[in-house]
C-alpha atoms as a PDB file:
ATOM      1  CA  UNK A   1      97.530 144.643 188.500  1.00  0.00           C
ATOM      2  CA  UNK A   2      98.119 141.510 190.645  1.00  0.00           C
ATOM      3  CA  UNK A   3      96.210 143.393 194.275  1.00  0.00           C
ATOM      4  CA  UNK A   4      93.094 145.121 195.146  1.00  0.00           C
ATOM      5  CA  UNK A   5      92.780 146.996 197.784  1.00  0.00           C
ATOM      6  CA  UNK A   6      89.448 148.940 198.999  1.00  0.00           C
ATOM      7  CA  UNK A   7      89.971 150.193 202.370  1.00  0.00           C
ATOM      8  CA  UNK A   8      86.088 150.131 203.247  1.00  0.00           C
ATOM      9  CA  UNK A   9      86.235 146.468 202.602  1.00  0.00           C
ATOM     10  CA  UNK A  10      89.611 145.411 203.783  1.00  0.00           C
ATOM     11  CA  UNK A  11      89.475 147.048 207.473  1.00  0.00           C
ATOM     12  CA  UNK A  12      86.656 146.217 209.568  1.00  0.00           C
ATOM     13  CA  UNK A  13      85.305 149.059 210.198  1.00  0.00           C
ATOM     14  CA  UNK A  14      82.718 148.952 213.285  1.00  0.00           C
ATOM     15  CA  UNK A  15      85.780 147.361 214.962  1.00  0.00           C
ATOM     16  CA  UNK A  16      88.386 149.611 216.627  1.00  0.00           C
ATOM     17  CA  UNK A  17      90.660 147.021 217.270  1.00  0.00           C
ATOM     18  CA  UNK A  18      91.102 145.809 213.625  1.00  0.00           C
ATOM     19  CA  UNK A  19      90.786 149.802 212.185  1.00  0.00           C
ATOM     20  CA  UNK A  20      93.919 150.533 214.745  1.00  0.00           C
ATOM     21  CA  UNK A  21      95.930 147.456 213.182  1.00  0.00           C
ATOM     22  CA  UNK A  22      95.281 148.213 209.472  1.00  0.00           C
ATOM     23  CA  UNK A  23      95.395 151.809 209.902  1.00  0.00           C
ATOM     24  CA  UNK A  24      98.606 151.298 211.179  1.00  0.00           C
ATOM     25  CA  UNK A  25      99.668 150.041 207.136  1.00  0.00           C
ATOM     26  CA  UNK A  26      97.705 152.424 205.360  1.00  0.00           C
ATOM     27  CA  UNK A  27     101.473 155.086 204.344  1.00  0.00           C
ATOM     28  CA  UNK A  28     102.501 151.396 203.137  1.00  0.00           C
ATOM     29  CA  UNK A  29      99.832 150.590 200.892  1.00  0.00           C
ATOM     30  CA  UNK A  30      99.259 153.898 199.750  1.00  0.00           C
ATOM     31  CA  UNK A  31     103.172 154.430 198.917  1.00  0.00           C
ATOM     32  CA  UNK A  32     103.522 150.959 197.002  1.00  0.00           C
ATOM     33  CA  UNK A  33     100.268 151.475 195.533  1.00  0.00           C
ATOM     34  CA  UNK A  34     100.378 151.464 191.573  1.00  0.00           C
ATOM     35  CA  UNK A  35      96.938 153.972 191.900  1.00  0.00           C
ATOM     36  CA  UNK A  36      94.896 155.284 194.168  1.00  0.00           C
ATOM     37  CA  UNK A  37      91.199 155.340 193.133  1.00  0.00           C
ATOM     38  CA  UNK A  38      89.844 157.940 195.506  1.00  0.00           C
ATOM     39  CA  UNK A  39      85.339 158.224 196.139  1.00  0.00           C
ATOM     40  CA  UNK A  40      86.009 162.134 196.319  1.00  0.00           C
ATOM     41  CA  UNK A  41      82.077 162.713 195.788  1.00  0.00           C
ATOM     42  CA  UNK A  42      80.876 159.941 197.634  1.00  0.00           C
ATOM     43  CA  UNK A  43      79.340 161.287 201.270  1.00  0.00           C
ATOM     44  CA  UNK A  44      80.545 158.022 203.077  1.00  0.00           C
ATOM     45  CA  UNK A  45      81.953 154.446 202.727  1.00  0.00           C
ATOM     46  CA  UNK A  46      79.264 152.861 201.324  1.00  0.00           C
ATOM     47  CA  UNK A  47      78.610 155.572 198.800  1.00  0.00           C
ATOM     48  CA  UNK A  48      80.723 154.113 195.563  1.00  0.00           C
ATOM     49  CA  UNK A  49      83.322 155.411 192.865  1.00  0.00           C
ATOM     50  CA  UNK A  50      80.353 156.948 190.959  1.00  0.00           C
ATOM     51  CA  UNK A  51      77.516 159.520 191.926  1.00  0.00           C
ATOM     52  CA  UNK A  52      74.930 160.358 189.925  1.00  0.00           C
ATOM     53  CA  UNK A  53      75.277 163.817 187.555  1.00  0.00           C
ATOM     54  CA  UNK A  54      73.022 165.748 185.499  1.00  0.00           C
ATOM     55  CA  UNK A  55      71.875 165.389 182.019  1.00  0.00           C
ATOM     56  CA  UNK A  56      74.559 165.324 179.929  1.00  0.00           C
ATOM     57  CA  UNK A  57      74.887 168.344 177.612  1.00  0.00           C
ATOM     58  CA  UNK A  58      76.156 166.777 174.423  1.00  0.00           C
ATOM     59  CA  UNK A  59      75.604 163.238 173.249  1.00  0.00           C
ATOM     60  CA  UNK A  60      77.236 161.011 170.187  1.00  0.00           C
ATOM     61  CA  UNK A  61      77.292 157.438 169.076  1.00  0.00           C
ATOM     62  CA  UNK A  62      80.121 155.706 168.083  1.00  0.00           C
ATOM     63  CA  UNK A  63      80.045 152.243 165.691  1.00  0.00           C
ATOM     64  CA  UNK A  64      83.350 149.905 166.950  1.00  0.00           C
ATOM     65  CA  UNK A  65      83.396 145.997 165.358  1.00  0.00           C
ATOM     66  CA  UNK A  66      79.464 146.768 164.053  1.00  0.00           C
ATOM     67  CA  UNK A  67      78.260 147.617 167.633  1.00  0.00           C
ATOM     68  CA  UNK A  68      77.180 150.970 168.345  1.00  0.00           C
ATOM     69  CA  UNK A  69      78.275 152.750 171.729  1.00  0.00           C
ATOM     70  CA  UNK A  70      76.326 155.576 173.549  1.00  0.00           C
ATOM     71  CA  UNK A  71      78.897 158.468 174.920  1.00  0.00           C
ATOM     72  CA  UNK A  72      77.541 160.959 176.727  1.00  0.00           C
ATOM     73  CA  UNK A  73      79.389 163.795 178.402  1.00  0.00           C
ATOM     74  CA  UNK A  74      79.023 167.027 179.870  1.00  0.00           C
ATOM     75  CA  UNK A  75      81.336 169.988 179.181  1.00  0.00           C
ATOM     76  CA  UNK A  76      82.419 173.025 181.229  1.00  0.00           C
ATOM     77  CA  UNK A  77      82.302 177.016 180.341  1.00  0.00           C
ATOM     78  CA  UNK A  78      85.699 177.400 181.252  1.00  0.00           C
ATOM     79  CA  UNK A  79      88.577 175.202 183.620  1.00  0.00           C
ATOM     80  CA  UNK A  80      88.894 176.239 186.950  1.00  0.00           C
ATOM     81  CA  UNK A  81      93.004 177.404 187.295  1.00  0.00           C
ATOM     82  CA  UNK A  82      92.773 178.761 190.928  1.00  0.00           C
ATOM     83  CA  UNK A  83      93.196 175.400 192.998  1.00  0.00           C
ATOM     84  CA  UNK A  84      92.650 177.164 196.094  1.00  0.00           C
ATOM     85  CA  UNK A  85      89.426 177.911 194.854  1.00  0.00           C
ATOM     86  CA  UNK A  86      88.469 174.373 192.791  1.00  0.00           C
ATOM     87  CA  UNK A  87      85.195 173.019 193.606  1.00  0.00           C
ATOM     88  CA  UNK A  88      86.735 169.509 194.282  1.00  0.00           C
ATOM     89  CA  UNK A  89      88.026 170.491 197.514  1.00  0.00           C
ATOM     90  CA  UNK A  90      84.736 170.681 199.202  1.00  0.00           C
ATOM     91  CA  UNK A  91      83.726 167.356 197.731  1.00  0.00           C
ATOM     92  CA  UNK A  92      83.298 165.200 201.155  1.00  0.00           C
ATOM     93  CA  UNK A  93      86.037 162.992 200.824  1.00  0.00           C
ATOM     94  CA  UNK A  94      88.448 166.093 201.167  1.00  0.00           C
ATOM     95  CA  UNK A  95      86.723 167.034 204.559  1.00  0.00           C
ATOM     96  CA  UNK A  96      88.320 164.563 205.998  1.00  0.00           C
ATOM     97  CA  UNK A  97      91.795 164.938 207.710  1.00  0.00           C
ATOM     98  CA  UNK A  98      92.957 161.573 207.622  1.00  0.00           C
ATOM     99  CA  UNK A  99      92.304 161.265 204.017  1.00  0.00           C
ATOM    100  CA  UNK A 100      95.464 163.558 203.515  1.00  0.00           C
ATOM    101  CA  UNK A 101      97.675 160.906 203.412  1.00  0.00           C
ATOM    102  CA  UNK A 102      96.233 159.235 200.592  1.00  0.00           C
ATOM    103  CA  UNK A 103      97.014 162.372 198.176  1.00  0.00           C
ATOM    104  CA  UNK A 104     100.479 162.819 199.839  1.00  0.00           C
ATOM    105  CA  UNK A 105     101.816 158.766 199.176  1.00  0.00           C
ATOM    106  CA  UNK A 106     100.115 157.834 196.721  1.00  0.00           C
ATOM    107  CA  UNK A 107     102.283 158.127 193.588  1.00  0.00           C
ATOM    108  CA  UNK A 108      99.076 158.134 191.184  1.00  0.00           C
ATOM    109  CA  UNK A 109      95.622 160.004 192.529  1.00  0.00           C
ATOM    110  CA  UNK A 110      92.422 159.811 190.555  1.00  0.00           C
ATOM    111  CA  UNK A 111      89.655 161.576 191.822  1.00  0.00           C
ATOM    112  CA  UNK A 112      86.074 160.398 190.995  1.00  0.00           C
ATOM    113  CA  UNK A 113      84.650 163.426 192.049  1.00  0.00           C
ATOM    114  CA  UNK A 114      80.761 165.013 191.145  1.00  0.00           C
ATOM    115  CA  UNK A 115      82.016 167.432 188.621  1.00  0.00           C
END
C-alpha cells in the first residue's frame, strides 16, 4: 500500500475552511481507496480503530518459530442474519449521515466495531 489516509488527521478539523476543501475529495479517496478502515465503535475522532471489550470467553496459546502467542477471543450464541436489526448499526459511527458515503464508494469496508 503506497498511501495512508486518516481523515481525522488529514483535514483540519477545527477549521471550516480546510474541512470544506478536503471534504470536497472525500467520493475520490474513498472510490480509489484500496480499503476503508472504518472506527464504527469509536464515539468520536479521537477515539481509535480499537475499543475496549469484555473478557474474552475462550483463550489458547499458540507456539510459532519457538515463541509462544496469546489468542484470545470471544464467541457469539448465534450470528445475527436480520441486517435491519444488526447491532452494528447503532454503533456511533453509523449515526452519522455523512459517513454514508464511505460504505457506498468504498470498494472494501471493514468495520472495527465493539462486537
Amino acid at each position: 500500500m503506497r498511501y495512508l489516509w486518516i481523515d481525522s488527521l488529514c483535514i483540519v478539523q477545527d477549521c471550516p475552511d480546510d474541512w470544506e476543501k478536503e471534504a470536497a475529495k472525500m467520493a475520490l479517496v474513498y472510490r480509489n481507496a484500496f480499503i476503508t478502515l472504518a472506527a464504527t465503535a469509536s464515539p468520536n475522532g479521537a477515539g481509535g480503530l480499537i475499543q475496549p471489550v469484555g473478557s474474552p470467553t475462550a483463550c489458547f496459546d499458540v507456539a510459532v518459530k519457538e515463541r509462544t502467542h496469546r489468542f484470545e477471543w470471544r464467541a457469539r450464541e448465534k450470528l445475527q442474519r436480520d441486517y435491519a436489526a444488526h447491532p452494528m448499526l447503532r454503533e456511533p459511527l453509523n449515526q452519522r449521515a455523512w459517513t454514508l458515503q464511505e460504505a457506498l464508494l468504498s470498494p472494501r469496508l471493514l468495520h472495527f466495531a465493539s462486537d
